[in-house]
C-alpha atoms as a PDB file:
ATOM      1  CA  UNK A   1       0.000   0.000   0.000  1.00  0.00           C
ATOM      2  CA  UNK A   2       1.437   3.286  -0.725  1.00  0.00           C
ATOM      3  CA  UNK A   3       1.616   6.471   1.325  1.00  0.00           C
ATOM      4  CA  UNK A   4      -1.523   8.215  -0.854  1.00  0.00           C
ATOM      5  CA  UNK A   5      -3.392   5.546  -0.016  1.00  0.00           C
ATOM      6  CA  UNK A   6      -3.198   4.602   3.461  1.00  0.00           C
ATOM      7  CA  UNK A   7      -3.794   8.154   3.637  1.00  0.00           C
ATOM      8  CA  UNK A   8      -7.007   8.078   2.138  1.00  0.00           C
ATOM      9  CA  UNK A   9      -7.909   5.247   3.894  1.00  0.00           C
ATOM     10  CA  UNK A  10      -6.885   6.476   7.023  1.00  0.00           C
ATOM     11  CA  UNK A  11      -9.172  10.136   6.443  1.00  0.00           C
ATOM     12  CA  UNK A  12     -12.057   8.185   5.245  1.00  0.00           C
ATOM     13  CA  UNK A  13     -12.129   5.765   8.683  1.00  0.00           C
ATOM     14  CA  UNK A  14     -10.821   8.791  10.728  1.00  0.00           C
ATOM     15  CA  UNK A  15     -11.731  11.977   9.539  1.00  0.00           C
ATOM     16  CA  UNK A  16      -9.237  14.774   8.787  1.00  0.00           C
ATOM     17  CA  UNK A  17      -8.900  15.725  12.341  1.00  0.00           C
ATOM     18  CA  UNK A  18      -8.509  11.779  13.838  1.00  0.00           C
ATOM     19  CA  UNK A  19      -5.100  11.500  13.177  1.00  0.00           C
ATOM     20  CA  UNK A  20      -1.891  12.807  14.574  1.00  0.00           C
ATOM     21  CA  UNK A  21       1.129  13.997  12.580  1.00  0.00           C
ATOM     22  CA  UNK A  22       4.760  14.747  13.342  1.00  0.00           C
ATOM     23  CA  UNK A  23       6.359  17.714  12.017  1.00  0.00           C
ATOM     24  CA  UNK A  24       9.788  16.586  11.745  1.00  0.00           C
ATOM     25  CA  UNK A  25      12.487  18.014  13.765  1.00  0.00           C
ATOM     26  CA  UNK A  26       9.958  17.281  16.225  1.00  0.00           C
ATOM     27  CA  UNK A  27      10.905  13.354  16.743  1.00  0.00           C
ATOM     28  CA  UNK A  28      13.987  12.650  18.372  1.00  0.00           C
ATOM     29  CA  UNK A  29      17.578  11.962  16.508  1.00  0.00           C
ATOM     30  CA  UNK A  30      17.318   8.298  17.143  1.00  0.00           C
ATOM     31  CA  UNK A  31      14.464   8.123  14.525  1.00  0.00           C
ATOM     32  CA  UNK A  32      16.214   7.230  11.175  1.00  0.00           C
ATOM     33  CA  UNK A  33      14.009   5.237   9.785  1.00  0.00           C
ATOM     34  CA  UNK A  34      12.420   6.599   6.681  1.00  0.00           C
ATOM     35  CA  UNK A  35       9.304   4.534   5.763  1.00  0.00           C
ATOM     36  CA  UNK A  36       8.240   5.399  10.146  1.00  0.00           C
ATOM     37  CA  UNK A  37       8.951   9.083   9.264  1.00  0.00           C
ATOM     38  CA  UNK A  38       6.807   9.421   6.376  1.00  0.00           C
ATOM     39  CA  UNK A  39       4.273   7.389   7.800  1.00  0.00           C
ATOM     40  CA  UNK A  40       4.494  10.105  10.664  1.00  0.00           C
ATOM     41  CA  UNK A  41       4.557  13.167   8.778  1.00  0.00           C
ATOM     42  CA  UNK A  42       2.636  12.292   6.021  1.00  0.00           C
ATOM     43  CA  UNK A  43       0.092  10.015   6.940  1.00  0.00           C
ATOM     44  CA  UNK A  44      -0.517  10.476  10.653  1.00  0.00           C
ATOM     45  CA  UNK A  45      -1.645   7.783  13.041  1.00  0.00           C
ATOM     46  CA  UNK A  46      -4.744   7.542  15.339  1.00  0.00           C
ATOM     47  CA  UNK A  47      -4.798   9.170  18.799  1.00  0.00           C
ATOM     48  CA  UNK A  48      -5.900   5.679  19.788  1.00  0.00           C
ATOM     49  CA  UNK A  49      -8.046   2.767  19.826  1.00  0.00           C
ATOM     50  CA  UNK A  50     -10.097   2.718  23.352  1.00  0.00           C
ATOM     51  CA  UNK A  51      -8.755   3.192  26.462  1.00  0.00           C
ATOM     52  CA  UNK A  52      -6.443  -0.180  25.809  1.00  0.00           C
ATOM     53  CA  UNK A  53      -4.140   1.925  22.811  1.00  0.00           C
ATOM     54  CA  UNK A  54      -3.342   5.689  23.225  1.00  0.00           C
ATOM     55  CA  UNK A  55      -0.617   7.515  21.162  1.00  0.00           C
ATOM     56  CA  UNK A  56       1.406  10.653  22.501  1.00  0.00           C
ATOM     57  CA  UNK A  57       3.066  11.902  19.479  1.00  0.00           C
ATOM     58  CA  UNK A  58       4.290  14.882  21.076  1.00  0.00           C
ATOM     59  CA  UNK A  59       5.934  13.164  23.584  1.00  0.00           C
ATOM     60  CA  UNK A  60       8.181  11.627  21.493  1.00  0.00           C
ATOM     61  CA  UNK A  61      11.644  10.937  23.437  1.00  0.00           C
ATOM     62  CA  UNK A  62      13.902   8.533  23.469  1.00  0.00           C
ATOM     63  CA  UNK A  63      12.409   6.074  26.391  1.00  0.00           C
ATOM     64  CA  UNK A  64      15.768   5.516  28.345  1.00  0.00           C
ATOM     65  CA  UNK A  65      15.315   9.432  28.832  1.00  0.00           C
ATOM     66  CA  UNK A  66      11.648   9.508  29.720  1.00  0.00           C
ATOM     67  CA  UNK A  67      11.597   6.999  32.304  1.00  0.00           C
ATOM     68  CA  UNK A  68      15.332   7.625  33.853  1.00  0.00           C
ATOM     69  CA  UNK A  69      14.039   8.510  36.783  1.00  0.00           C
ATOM     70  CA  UNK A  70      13.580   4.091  37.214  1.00  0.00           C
ATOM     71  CA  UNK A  71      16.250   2.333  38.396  1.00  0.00           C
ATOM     72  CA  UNK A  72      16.496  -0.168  35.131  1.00  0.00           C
ATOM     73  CA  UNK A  73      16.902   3.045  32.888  1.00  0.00           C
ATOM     74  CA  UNK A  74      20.241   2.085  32.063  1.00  0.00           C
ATOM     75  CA  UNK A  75      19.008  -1.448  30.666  1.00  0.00           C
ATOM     76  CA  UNK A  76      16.665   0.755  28.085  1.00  0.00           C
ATOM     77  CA  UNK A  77      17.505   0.486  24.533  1.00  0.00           C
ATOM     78  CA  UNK A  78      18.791   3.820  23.230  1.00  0.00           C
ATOM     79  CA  UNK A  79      17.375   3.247  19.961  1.00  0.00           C
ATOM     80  CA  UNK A  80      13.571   2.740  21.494  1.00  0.00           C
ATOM     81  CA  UNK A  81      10.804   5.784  21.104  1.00  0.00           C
ATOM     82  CA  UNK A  82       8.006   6.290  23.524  1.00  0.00           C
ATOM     83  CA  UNK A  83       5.023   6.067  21.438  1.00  0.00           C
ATOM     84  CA  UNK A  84       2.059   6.182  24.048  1.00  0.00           C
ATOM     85  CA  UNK A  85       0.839   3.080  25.665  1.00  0.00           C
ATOM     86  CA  UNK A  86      -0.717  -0.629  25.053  1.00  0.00           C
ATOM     87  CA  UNK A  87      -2.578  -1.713  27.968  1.00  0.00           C
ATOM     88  CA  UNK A  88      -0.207  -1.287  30.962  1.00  0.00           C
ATOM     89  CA  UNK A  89       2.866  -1.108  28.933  1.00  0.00           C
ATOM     90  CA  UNK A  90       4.746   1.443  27.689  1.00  0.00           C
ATOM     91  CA  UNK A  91       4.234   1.305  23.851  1.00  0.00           C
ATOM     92  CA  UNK A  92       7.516   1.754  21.874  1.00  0.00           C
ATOM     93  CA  UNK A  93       8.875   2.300  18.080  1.00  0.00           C
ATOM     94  CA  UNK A  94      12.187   1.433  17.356  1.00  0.00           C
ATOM     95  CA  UNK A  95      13.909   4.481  15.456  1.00  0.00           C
ATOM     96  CA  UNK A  96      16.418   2.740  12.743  1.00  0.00           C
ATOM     97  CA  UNK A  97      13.479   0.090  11.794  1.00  0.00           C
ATOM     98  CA  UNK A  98      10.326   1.010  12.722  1.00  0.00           C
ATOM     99  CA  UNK A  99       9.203  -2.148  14.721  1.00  0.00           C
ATOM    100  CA  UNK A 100       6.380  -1.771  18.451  1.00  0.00           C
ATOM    101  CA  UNK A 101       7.301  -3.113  21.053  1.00  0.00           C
ATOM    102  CA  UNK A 102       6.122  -3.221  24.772  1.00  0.00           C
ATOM    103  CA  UNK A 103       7.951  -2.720  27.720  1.00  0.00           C
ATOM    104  CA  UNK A 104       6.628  -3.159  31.006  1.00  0.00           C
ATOM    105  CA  UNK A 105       8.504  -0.889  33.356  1.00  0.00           C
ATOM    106  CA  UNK A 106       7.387  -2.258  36.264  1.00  0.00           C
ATOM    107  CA  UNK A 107       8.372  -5.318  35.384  1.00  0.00           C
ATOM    108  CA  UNK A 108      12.069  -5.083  34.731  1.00  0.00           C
ATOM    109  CA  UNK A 109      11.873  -3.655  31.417  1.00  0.00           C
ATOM    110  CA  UNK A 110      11.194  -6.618  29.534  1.00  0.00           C
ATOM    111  CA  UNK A 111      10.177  -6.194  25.781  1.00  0.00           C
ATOM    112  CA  UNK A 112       7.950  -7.912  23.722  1.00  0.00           C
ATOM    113  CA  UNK A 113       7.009  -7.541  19.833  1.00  0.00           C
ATOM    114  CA  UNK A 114       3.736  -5.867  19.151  1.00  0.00           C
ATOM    115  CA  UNK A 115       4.096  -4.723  15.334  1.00  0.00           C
ATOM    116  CA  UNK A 116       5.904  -5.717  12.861  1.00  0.00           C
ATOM    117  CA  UNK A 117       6.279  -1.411  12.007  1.00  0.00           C
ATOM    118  CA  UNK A 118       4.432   0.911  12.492  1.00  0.00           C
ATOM    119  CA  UNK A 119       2.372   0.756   9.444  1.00  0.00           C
ATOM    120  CA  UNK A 120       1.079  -2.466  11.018  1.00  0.00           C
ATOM    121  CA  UNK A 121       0.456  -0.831  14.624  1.00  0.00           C
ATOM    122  CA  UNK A 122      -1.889   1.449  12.088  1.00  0.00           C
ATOM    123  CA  UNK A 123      -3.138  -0.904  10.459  1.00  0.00           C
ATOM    124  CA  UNK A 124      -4.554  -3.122  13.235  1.00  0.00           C
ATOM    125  CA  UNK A 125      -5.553  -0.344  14.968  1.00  0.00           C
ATOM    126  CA  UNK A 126      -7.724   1.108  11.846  1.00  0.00           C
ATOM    127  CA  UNK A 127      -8.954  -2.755  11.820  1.00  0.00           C
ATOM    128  CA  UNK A 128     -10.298  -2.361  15.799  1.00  0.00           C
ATOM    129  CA  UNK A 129     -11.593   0.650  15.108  1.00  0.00           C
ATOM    130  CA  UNK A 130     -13.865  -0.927  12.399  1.00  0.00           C
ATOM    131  CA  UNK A 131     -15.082  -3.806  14.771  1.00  0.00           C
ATOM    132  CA  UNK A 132     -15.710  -1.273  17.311  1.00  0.00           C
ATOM    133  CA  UNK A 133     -18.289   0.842  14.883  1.00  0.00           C
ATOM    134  CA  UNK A 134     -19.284  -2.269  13.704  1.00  0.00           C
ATOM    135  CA  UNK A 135     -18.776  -1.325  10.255  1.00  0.00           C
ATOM    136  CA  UNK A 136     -17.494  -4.549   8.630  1.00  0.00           C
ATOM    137  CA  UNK A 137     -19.762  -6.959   6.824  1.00  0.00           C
ATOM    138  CA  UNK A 138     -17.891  -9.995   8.410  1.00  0.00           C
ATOM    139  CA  UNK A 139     -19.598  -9.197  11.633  1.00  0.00           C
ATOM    140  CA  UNK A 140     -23.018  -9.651  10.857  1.00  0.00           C
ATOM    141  CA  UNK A 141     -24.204 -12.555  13.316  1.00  0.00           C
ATOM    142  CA  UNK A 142     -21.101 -12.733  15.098  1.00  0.00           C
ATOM    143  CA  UNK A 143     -21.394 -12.525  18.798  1.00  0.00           C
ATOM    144  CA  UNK A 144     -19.691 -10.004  20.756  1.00  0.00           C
ATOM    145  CA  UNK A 145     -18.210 -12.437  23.080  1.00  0.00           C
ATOM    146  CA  UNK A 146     -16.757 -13.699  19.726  1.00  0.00           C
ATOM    147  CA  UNK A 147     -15.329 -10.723  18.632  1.00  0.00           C
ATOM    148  CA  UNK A 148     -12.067 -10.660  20.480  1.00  0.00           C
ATOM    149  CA  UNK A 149     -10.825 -13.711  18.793  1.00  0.00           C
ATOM    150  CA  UNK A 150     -12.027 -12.698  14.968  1.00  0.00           C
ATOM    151  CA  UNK A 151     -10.127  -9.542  15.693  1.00  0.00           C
ATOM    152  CA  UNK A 152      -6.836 -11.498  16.348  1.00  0.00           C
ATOM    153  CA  UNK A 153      -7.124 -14.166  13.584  1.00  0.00           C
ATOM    154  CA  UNK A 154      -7.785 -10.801  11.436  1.00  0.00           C
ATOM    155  CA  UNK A 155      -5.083  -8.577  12.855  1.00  0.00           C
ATOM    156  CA  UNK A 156      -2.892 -11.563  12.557  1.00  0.00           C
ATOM    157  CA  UNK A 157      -3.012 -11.485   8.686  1.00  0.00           C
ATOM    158  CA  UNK A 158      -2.212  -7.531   8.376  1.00  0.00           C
ATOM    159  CA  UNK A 159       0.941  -8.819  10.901  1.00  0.00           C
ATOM    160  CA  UNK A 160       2.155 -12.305  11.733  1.00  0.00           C
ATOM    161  CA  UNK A 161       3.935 -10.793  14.786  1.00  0.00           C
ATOM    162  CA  UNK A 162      -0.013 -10.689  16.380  1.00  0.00           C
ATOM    163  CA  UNK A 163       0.007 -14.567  16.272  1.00  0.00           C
ATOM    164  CA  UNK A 164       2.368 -15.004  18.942  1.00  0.00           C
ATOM    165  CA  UNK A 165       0.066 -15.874  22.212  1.00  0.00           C
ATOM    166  CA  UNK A 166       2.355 -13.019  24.499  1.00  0.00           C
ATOM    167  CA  UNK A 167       1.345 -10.402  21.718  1.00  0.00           C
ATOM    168  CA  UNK A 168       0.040  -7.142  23.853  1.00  0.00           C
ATOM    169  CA  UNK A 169      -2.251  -6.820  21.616  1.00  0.00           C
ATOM    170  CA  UNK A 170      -4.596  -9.615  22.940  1.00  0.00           C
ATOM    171  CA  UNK A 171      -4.824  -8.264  26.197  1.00  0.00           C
ATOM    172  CA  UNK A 172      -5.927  -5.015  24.505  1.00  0.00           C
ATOM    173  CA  UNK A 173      -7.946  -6.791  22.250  1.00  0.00           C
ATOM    174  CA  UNK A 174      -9.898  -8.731  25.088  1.00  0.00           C
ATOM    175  CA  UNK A 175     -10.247  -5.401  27.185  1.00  0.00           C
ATOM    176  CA  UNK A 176     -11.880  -3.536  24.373  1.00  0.00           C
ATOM    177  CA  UNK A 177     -14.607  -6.532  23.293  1.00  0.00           C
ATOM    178  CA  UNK A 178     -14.901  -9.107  25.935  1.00  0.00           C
ATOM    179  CA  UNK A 179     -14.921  -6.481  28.893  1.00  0.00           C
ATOM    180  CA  UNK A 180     -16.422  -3.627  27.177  1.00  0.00           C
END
């Protein structure tokens, strides 16, 4: 899919105003990869998806500076970007390739793979946002007990990372449709 039209896509499911940009200058030097900083400046990505998935844009810093007031700052990866936050974890995009990952700080800063890049944290997230409104065909008879799991098996297509049973994403997954 190309820039234009995850774009469109995006506005149409979004609205102009539903997304978040990044001017750049205004993400930190650590962010070299180029596909994660067009994606960012020219696409934009949603504030959120519930209260499981919010995204901070403008507090973009490298995470071994935002949380160095912990004491297992100095195991943070330099090359990690506080993106917002998955569940209870902090949510993460790693500068020179774009990959999300987790950490849970309270936890001893362990890591685990959300998205493959960040185009795939947007695209799963556009997909939830979709089952939330309801506004996929697929649904129709589907229970909403049910629709936890068909939003993993679906969101594991876009990215094979979600198939992996520690995947954040199904804890966000079950606290937006099995506890909403």
């Amino acid at each position: 899919m190309t820039i234009e039209e995850a774009r469109n896509q995006l506005h149409a499911l979004y609205g102009a105003f539903g997304l978040r940009t990044a001017v750049e200058g205004s993400w930190p030097d650590t962010l070299t990869d180029e596909e994660s900083k067009s994606f960012l400046r020219d696409v934009g990505i949603p504030r959120g998806l519930g209260d499981p998935i919010t995204v901070h844009l403008p507090g973009m810093t490298p995470v071994a500076e935002k949380y160095s007031f912990l004491e297992s700052h100095r195991t943070l990866p330099r090359d990690e970007i506080f993106l917002g936050y998955i569940v209870d974890d902090v949510l993460l995009l790693n500068g020179t390739d774009g990959a999300i990952s987790s950490i849970a700080t309270r936890e001893g800063s362990r890591i685990l793979a959300v998205n493959t890049h960040l185009s795939t944290l947007v695209a799963c997230m556009a997909l939830g946002e979709r089952l939330l409104t309801r506004s996929l065909p697929e649904l129709r008879g589907r229970r909403p007990e049910d629709l936890a799991a068909f939003a993993a098996e679906s969101m594991g297509r876009i990215d094979p990372l979600l198939n992996e049973r520690d995947n954040r994403w199904h804890s966000a997954l079950r606290r937006l449709f099995e506890n909403g």
